[in-house]
N, C-alpha and C. Protein backbone atom coordinates (compact mmCIF):
# COMPACT_ATOMS: atom_id res chain seq x y z
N UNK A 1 -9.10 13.60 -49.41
CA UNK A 1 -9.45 14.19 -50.69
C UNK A 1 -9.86 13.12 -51.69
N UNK A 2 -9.16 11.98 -51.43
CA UNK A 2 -9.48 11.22 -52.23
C UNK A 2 -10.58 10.16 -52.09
N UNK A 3 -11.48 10.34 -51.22
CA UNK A 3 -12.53 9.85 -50.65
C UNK A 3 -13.59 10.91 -50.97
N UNK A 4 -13.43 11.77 -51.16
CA UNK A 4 -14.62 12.76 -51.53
C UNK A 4 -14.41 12.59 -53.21
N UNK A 5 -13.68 12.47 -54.13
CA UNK A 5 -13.57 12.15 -55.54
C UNK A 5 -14.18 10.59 -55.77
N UNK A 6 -13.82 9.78 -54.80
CA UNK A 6 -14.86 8.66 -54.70
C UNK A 6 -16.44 8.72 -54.25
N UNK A 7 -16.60 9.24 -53.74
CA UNK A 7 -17.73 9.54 -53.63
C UNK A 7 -18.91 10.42 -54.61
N UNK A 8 -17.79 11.48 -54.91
CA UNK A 8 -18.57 11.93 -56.32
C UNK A 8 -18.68 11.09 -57.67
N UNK A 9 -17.92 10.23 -57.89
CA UNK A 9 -17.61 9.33 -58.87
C UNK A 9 -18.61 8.90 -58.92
N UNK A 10 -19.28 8.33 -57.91
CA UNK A 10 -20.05 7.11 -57.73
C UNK A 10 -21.24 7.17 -58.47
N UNK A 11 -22.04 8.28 -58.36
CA UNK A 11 -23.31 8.56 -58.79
C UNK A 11 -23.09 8.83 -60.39
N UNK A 12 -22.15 9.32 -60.98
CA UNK A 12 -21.09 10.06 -62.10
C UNK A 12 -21.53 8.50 -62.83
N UNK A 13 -20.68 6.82 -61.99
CA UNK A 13 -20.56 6.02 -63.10
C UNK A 13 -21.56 5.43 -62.90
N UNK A 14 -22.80 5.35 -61.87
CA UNK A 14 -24.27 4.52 -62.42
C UNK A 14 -25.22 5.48 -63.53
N UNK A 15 -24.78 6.78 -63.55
CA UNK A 15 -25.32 7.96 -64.64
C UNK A 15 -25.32 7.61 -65.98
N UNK A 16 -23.45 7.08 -65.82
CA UNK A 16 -23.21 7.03 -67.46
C UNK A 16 -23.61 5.32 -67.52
N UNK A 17 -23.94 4.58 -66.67
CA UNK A 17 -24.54 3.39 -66.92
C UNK A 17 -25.29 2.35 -66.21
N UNK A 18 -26.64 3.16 -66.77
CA UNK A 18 -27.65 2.46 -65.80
C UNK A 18 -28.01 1.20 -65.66
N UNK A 19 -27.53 0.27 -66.29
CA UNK A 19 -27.82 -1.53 -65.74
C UNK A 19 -26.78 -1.44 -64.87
N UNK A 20 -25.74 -0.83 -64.28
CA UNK A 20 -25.49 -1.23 -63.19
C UNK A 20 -26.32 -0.67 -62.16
N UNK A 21 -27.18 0.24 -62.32
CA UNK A 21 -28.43 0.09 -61.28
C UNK A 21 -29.15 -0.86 -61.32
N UNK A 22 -29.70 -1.25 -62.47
CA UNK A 22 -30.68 -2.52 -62.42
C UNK A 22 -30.01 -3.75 -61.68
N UNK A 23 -28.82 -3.55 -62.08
CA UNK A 23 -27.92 -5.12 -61.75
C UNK A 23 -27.59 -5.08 -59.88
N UNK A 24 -27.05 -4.02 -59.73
CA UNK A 24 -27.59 -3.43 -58.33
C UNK A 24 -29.37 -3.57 -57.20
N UNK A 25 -29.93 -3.59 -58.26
CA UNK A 25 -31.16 -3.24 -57.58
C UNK A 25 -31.96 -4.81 -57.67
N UNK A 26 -31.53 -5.55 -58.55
CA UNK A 26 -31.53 -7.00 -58.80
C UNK A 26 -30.65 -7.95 -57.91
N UNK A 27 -29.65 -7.09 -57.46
CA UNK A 27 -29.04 -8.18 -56.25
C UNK A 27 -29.23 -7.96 -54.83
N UNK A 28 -29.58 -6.47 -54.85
CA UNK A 28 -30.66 -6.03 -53.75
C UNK A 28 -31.92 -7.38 -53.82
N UNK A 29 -32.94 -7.42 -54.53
CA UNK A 29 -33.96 -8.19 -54.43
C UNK A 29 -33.92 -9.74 -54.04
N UNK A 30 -32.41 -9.68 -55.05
CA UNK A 30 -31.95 -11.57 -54.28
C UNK A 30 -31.82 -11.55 -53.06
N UNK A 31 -31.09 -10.94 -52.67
CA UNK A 31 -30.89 -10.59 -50.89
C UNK A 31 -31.73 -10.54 -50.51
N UNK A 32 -32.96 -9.61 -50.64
CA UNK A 32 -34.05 -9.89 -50.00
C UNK A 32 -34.97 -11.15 -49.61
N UNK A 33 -35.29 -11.39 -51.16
CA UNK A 33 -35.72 -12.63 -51.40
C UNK A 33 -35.07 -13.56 -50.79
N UNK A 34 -34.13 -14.28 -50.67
CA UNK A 34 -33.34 -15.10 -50.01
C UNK A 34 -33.54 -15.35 -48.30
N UNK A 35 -33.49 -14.01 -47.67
CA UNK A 35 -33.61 -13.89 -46.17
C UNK A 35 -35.27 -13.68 -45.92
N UNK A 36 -36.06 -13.41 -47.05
CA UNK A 36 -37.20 -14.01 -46.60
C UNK A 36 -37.75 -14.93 -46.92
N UNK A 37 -37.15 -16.24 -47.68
CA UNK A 37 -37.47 -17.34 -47.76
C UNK A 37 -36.66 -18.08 -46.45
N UNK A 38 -35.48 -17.86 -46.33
CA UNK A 38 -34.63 -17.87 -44.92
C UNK A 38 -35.70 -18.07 -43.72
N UNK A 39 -35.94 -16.95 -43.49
CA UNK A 39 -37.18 -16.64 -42.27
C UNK A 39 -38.76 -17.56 -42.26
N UNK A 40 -38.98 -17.90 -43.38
CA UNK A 40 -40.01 -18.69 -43.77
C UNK A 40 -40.24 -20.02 -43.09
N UNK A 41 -38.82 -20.56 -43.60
CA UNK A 41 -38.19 -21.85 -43.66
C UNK A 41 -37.71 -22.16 -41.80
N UNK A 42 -37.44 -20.91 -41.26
CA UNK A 42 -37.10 -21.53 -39.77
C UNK A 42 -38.24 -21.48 -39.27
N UNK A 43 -39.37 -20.23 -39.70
CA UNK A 43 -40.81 -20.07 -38.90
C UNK A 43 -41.32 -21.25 -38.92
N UNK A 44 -41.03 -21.88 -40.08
CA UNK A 44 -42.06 -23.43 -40.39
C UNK A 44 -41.31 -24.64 -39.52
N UNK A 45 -40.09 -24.75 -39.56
CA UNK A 45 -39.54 -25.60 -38.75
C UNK A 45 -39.75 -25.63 -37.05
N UNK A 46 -39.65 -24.24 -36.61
CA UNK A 46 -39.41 -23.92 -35.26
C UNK A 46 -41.11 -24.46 -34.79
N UNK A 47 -42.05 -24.02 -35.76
CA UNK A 47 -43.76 -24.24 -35.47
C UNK A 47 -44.06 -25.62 -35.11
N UNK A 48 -42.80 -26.45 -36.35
CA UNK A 48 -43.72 -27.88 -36.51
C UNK A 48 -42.77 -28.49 -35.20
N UNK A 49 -41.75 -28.08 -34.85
CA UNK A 49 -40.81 -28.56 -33.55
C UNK A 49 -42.02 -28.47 -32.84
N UNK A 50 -42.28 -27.41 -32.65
CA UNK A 50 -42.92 -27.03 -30.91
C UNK A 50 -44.28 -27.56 -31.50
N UNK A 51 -45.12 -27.93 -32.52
CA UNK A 51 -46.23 -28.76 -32.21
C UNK A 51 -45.99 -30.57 -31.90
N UNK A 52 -44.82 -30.56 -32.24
CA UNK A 52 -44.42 -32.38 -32.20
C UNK A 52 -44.13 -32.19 -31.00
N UNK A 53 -43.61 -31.35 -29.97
CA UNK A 53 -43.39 -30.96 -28.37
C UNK A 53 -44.41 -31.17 -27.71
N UNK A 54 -45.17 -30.89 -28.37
CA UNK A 54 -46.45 -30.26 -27.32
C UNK A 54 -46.98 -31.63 -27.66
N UNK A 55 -47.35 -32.32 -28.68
CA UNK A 55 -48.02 -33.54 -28.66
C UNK A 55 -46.91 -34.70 -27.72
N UNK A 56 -45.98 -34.91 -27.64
CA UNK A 56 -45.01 -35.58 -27.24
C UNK A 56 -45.90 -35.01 -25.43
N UNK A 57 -45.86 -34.53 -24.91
CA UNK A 57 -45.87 -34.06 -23.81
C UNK A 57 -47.50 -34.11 -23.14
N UNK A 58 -48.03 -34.21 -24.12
CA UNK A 58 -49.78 -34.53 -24.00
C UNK A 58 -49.55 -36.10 -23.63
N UNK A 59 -48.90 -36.84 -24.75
CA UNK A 59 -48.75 -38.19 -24.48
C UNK A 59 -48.20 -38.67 -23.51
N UNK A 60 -47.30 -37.45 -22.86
CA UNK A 60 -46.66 -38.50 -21.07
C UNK A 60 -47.27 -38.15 -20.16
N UNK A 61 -48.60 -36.62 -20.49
CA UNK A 61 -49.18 -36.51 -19.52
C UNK A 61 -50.32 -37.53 -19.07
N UNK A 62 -50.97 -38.00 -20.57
CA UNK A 62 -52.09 -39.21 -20.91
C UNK A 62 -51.71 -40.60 -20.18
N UNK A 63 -49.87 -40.79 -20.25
CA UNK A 63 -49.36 -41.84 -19.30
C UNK A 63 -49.47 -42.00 -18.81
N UNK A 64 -49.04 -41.09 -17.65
CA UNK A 64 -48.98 -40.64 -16.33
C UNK A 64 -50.06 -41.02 -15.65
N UNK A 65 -50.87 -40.32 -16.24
CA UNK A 65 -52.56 -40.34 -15.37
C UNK A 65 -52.91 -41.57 -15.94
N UNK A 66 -52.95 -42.38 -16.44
CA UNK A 66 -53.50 -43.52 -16.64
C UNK A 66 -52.64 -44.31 -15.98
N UNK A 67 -51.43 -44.22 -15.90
CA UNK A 67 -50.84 -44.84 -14.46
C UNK A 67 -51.33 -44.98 -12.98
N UNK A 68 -51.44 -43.74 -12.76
CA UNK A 68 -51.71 -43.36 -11.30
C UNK A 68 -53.14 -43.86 -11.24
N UNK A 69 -54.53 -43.97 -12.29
CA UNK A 69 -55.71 -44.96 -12.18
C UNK A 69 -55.41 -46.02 -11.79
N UNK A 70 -54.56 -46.67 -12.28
CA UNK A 70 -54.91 -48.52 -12.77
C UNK A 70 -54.13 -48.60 -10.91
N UNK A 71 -53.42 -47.78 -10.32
CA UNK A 71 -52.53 -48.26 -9.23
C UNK A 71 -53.70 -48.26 -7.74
């Protein structure tokens, strides 16, 4: 019973005061904002990993074969 009086409450006290919607809907946006600067920040890292990989790996292939010439 007393979970259904909470529940009606709820809508009752952002009614009688709406900046706690704004203030609500403003920490909604940080959250957002946050996990998509989050996501940004590993896309860019994980990209520039795997292009320093891939050049790293060009260069032992360039080794390699210039090894196996000169022999």
């Amino acid at each position: 019973m007393q979970k259904i009086e909470r529940e009606q409450s709820l809508p009752e006290r952002f009614a009688q005061r709406p900046e706690l919607r704004w203030d609500a809907l403003f920490n909604d946006l940080s959250l957002f904002a946050s996990l998509c600067l989050a996501r940004l920040i590993v896309r860019r890292t994980l990209r520039r990993q795997r292009q320093e990989r891939i050049e790293r790996l060009k260069h032992l292939q360039l080794a390699s074969a210039r090894d196996e010439a000169c022999e």
